[in-house]
Protein backbone atom coordinates (compact mmCIF):
# COMPACT_ATOMS: atom_id res chain seq x y z
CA UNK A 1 -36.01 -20.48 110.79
CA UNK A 2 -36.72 -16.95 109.43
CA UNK A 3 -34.12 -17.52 106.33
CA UNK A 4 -35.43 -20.64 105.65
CA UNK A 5 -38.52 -19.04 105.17
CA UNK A 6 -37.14 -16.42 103.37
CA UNK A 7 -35.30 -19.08 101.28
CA UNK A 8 -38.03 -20.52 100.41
CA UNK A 9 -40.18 -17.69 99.86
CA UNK A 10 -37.60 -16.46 96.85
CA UNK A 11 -37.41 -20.28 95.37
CA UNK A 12 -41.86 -20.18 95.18
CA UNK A 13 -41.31 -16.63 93.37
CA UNK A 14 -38.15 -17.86 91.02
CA UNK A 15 -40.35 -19.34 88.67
CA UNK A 16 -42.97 -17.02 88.43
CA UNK A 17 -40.63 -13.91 88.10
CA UNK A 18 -38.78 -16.27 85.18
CA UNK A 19 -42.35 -16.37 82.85
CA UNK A 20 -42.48 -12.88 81.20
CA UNK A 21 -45.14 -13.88 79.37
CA UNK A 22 -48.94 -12.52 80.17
CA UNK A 23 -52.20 -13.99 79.42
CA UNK A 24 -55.44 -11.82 79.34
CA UNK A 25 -59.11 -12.79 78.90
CA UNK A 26 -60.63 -10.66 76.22
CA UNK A 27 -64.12 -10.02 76.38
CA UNK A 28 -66.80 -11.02 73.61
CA UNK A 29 -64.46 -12.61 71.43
CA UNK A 30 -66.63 -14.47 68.33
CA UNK A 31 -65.49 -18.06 67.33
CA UNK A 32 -63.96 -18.15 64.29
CA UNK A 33 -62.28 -21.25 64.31
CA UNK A 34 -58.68 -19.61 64.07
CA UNK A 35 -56.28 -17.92 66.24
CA UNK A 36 -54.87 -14.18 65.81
CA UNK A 37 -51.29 -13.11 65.70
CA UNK A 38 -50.18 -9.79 66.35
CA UNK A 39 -47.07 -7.66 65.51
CA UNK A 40 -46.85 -9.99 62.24
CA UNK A 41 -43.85 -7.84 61.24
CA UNK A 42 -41.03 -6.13 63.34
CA UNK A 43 -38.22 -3.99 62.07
CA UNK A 44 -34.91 -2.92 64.46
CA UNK A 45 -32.03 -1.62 63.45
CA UNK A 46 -28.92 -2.89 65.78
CA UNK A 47 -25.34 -2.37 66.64
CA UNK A 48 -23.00 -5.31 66.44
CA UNK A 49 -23.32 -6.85 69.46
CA UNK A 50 -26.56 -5.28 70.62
CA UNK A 51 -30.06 -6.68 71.68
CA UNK A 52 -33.14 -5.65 71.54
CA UNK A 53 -36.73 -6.64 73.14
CA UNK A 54 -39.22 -7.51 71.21
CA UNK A 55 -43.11 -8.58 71.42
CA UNK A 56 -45.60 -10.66 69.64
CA UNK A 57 -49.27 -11.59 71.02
CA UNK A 58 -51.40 -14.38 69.81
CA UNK A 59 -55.47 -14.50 70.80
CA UNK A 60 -57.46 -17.65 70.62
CA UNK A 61 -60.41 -17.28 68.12
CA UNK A 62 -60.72 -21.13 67.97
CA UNK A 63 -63.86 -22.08 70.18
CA UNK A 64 -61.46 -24.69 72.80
CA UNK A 65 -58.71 -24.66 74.39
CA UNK A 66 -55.92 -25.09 72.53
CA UNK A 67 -51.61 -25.83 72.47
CA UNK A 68 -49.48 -23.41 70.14
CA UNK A 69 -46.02 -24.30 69.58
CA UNK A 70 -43.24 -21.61 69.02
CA UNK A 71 -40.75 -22.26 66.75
CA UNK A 72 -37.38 -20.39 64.48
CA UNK A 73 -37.42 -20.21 60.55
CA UNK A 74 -35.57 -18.15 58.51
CA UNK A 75 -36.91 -16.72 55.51
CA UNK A 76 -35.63 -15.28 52.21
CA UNK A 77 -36.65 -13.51 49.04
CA UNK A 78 -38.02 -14.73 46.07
CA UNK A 79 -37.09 -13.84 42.53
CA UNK A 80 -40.86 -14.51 41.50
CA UNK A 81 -42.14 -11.32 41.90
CA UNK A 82 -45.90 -12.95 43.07
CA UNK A 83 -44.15 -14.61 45.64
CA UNK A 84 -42.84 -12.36 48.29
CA UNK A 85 -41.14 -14.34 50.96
CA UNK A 86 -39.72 -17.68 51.27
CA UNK A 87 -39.63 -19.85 54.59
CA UNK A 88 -36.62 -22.40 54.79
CA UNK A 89 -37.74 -24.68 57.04
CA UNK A 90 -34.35 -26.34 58.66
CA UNK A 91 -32.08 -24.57 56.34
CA UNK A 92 -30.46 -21.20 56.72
CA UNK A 93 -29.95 -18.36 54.90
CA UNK A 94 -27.06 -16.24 54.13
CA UNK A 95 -28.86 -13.63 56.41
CA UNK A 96 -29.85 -16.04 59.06
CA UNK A 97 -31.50 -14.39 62.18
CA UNK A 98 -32.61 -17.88 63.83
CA UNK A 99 -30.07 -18.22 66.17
CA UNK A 100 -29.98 -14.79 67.76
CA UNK A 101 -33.98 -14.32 68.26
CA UNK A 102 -34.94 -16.42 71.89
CA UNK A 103 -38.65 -16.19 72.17
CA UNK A 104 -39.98 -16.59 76.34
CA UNK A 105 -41.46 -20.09 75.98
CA UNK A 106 -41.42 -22.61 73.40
CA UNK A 107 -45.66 -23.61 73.86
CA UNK A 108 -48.41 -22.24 75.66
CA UNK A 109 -52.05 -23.40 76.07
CA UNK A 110 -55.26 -20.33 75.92
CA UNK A 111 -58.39 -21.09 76.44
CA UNK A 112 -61.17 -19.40 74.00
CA UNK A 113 -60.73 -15.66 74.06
CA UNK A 114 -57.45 -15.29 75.83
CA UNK A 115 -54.40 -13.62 74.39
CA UNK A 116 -51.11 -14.06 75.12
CA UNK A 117 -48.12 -11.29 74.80
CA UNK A 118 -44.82 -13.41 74.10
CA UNK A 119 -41.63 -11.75 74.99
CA UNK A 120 -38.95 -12.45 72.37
CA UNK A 121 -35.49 -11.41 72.49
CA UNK A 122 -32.80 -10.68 69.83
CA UNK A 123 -29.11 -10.88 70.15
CA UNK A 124 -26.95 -10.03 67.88
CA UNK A 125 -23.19 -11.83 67.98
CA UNK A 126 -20.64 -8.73 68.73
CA UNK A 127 -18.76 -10.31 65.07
CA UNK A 128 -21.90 -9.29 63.01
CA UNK A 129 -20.90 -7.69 59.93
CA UNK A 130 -23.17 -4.88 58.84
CA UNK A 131 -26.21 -5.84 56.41
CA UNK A 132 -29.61 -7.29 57.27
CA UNK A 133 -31.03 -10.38 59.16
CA UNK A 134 -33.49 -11.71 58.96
CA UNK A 135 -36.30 -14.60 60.55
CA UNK A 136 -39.59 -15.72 62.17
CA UNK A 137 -41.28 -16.42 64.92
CA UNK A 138 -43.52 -19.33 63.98
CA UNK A 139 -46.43 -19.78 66.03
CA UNK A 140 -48.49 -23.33 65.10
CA UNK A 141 -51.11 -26.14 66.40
CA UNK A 142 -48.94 -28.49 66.41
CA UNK A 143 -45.28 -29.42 67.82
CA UNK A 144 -42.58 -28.59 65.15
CA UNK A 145 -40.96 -31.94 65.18
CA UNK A 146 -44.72 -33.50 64.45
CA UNK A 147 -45.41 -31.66 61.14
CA UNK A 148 -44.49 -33.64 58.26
CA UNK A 149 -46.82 -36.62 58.36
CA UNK A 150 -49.30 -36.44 61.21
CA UNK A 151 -52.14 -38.27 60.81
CA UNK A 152 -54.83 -38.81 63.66
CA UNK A 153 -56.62 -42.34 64.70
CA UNK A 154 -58.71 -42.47 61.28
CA UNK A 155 -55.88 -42.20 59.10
CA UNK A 156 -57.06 -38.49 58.63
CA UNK A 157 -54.23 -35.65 57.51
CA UNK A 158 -54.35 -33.39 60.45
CA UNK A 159 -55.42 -29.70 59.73
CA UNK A 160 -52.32 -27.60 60.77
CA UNK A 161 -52.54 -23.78 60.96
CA UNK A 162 -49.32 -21.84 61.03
CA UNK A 163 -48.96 -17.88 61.38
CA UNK A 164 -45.16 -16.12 61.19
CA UNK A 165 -44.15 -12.59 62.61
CA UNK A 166 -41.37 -11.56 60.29
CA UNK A 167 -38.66 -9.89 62.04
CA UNK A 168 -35.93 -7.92 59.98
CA UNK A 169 -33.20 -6.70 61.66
CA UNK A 170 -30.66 -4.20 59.98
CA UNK A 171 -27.09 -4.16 61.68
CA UNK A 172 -25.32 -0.72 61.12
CA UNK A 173 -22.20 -0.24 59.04
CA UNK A 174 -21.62 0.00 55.48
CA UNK A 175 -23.78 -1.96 53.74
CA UNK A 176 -24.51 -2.36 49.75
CA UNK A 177 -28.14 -0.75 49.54
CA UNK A 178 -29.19 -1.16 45.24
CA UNK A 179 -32.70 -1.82 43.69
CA UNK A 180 -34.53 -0.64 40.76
CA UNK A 181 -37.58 -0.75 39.27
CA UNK A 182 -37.81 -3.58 36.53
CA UNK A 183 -41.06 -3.06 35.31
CA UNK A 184 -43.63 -0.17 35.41
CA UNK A 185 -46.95 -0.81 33.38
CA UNK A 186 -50.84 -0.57 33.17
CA UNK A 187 -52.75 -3.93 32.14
CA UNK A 188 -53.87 -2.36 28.55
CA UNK A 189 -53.58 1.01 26.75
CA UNK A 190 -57.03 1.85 26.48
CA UNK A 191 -59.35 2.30 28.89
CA UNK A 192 -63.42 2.74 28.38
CA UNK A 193 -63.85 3.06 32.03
CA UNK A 194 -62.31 3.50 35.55
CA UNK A 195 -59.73 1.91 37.67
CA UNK A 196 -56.61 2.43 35.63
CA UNK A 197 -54.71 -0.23 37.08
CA UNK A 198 -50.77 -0.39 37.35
CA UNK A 199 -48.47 -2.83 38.31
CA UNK A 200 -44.60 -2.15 39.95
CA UNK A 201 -42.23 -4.82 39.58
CA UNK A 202 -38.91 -3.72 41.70
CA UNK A 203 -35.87 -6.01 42.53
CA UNK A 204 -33.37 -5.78 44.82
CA UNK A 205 -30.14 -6.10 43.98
CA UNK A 206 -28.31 -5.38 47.34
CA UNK A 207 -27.56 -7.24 50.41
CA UNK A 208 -29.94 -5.31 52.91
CA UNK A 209 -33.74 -5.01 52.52
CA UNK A 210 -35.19 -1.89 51.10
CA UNK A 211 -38.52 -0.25 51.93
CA UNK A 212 -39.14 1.49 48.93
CA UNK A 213 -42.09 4.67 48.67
CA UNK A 214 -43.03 6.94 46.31
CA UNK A 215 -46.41 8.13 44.12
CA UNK A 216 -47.27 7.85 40.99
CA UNK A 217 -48.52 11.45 39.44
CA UNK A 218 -51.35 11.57 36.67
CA UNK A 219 -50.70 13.85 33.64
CA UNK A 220 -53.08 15.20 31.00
CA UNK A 221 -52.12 15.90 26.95
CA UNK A 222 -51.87 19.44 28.35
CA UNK A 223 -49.55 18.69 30.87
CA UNK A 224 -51.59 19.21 33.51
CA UNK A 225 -51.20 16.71 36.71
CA UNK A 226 -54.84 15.38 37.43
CA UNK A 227 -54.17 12.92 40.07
CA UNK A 228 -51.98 11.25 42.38
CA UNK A 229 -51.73 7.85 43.47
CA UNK A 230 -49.41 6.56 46.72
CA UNK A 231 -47.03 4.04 46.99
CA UNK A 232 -46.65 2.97 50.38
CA UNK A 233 -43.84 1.80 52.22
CA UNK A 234 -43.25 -1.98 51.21
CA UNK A 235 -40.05 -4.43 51.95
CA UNK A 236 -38.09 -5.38 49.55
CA UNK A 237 -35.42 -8.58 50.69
CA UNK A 238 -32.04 -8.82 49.24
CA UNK A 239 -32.33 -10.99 45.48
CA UNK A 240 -36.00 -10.52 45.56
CA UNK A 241 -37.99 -9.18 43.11
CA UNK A 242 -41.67 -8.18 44.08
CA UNK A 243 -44.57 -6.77 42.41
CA UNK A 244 -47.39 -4.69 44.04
CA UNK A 245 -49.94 -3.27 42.14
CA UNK A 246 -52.02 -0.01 42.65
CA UNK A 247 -55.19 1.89 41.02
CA UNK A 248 -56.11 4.95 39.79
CA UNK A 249 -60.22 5.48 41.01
CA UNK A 250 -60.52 8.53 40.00
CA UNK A 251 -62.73 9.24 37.01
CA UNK A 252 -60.35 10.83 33.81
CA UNK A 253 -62.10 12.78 30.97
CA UNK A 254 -60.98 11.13 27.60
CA UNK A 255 -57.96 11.77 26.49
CA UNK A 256 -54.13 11.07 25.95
CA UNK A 257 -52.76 10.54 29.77
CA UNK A 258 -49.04 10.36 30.74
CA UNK A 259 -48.53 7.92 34.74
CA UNK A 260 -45.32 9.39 36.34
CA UNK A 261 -43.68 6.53 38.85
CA UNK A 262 -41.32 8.53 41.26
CA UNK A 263 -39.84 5.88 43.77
CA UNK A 264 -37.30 6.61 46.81
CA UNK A 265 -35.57 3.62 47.84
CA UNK A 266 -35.75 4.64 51.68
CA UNK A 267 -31.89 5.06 51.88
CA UNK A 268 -31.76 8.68 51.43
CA UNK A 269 -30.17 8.74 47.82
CA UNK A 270 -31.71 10.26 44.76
CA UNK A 271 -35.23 8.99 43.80
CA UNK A 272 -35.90 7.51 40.69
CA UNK A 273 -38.76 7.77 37.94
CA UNK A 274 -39.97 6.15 34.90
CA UNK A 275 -42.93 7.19 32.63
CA UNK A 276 -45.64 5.45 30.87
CA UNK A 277 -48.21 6.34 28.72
CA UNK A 278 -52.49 5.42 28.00
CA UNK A 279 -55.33 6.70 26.92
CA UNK A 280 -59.70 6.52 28.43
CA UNK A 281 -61.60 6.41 25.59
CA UNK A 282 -65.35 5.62 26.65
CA UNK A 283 -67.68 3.66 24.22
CA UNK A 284 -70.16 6.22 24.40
CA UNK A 285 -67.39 8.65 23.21
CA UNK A 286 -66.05 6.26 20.93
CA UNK A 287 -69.35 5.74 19.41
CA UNK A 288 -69.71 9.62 19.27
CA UNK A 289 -66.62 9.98 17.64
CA UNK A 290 -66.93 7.45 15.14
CA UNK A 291 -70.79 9.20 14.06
CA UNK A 292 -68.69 12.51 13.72
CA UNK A 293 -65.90 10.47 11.61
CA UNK A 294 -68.83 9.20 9.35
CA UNK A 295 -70.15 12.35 8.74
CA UNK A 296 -67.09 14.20 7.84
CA UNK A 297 -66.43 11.66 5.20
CA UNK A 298 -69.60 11.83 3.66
CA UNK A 299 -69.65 15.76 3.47
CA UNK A 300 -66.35 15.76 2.21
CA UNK A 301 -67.48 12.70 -0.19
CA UNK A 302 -70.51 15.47 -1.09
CA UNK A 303 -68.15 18.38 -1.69
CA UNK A 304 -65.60 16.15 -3.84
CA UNK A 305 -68.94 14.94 -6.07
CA UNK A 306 -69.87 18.44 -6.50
CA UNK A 307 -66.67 19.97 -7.54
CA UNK A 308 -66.09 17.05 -10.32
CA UNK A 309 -69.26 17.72 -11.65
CA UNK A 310 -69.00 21.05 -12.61
């Protein structure tokens, strides 16, 4: 009688033990209408044949209960640099991840407020070759297999919403790590007034993603550096090419000005630089300048009259 009991103590905790997943009720949570998720980017870096546990969380902003589905996509770069990812749907890439990542559950229900923190787990085959992975965790409102063409009972498109957590995963070895910077530019020469802005177009011409960083130094005509400006850490995917744009706040005196671009690729080889050139030129100095052009020319015009006279 006692290991029945037992027995059947063990087969009531079974299925509780097998749901990793954890649901909280947050406290004073507004509605918004939406839902939240967390972690919308992880990064490993993995052995062939290694795993790795992973987490994403997801809070209900919506107002009602509601269903999210989980479901696999790969994703790829673009090579239009406004465009920084591309999701495949069904397809894969040449750098699929879909088939090693295993998220906990493939739906879940929260009620307004609650958040839940989703276990997923990666596995990489013990064949990989060394380069980078790479997929998502798609978390939706409605089932996968139900997207293209819903409608509800009054012939109404449904509203879907659909939020991704990227994961790239590198898998050590030798791998071809190139990019470089295709463009480095400000949107005009002059400038009567403050932000200087700058835009970075870099591709990557590899077959691992890149997380390139770097600054971008502010000279005077004298040489003097007057600013600097941070590039932070962004991803680069292999065949992409991306641009991100930055600004210099500061206020310059006018002047000739020289923007130094210094970029590391993030694999530990040289950095690279490349130089550009503009000039801040207020109106009120313009106009100055142009009063002080005027009356040079007309003393010199007084001078000249003079000298032929006599």
């Amino acid at each position: 009688m006692k290991k029945f009991l037992s027995l059947l103590f063990l087969l009531y905790l079974l299925p509780v033990s097998a749901q990793a997943y954890q649901i909280d009720d947050l406290p004073n949570v507004r509605v918004s209408g939406d839902f939240v998720l967390g972690q919308g980017k992880v990064e490993t870096s993995l052995l062939p044949g290694g795993s790795a546990d992973r987490e994403i969380s997801v809070i209900n902003r919506s107002g009602q209960d509601m269903v999210f589905y989980v479901s696999l996509e790969d994703f790829a770069g673009s090579s239009q640099s406004q465009q920084n990812v591309v999701f495949l749907g069904q397809e894969k890439s040449p750098y699929s991840l879909k088939d090693f990542i295993v998220p906990e559950v493939n739906s879940f229900t929260l009620k307004h407020g609650q958040k839940i923190t989703l276990p997923v787990k990666i596995q990489i085959p013990a064949n990989a070759q060394p380069g980078g992975l790479y997929g998502s965790v798609i978390i939706s409102t409605q089932a996968p297999e139900n997207l293209a063409g819903v409608q509800n009972s009054n012939s109404k498109v449904k509203v879907v919403a659909r939020l991704a957590a990227l994961f790239f995963v590198r898998i050590e070895g030798d791998v071809n790590e190139n990019g470089l910077i295709k463009k480095f530019t400000t949107d005009k020469k002059v400038y009567q007034s403050m932000p200087v802005n700058f835009l970075l177009t870099f591709a990557n011409q590899g077959t691992v993603y890149l997380k390139p960083y770097g600054s971008i130094e502010i000279f005077n005509i004298f040489g003097r550096k007057v600013n600097k400006v941070e590039v932070a850490p962004f991803f680069s995917l292999p065949g992409s090419v991306r641009d991100q744009a930055y600004k210099n706040e500061k206020n310059l005196l006018p002047g000739y000005y020289r923007a130094v671009l210094t970029l590391d690729k993030s694999y530990g080889r040289k950095s690279f630089s490349t130089t550009i050139n503009f000039w801040v030129l207020p109106w009120a100095w313009l106009a100055v300048g142009l009063v002080i052009l005027i009356v040079l020319v007309l003393v010199i015009r007084k001078i000249f009259f003079r000298k032929n006279k006599f």
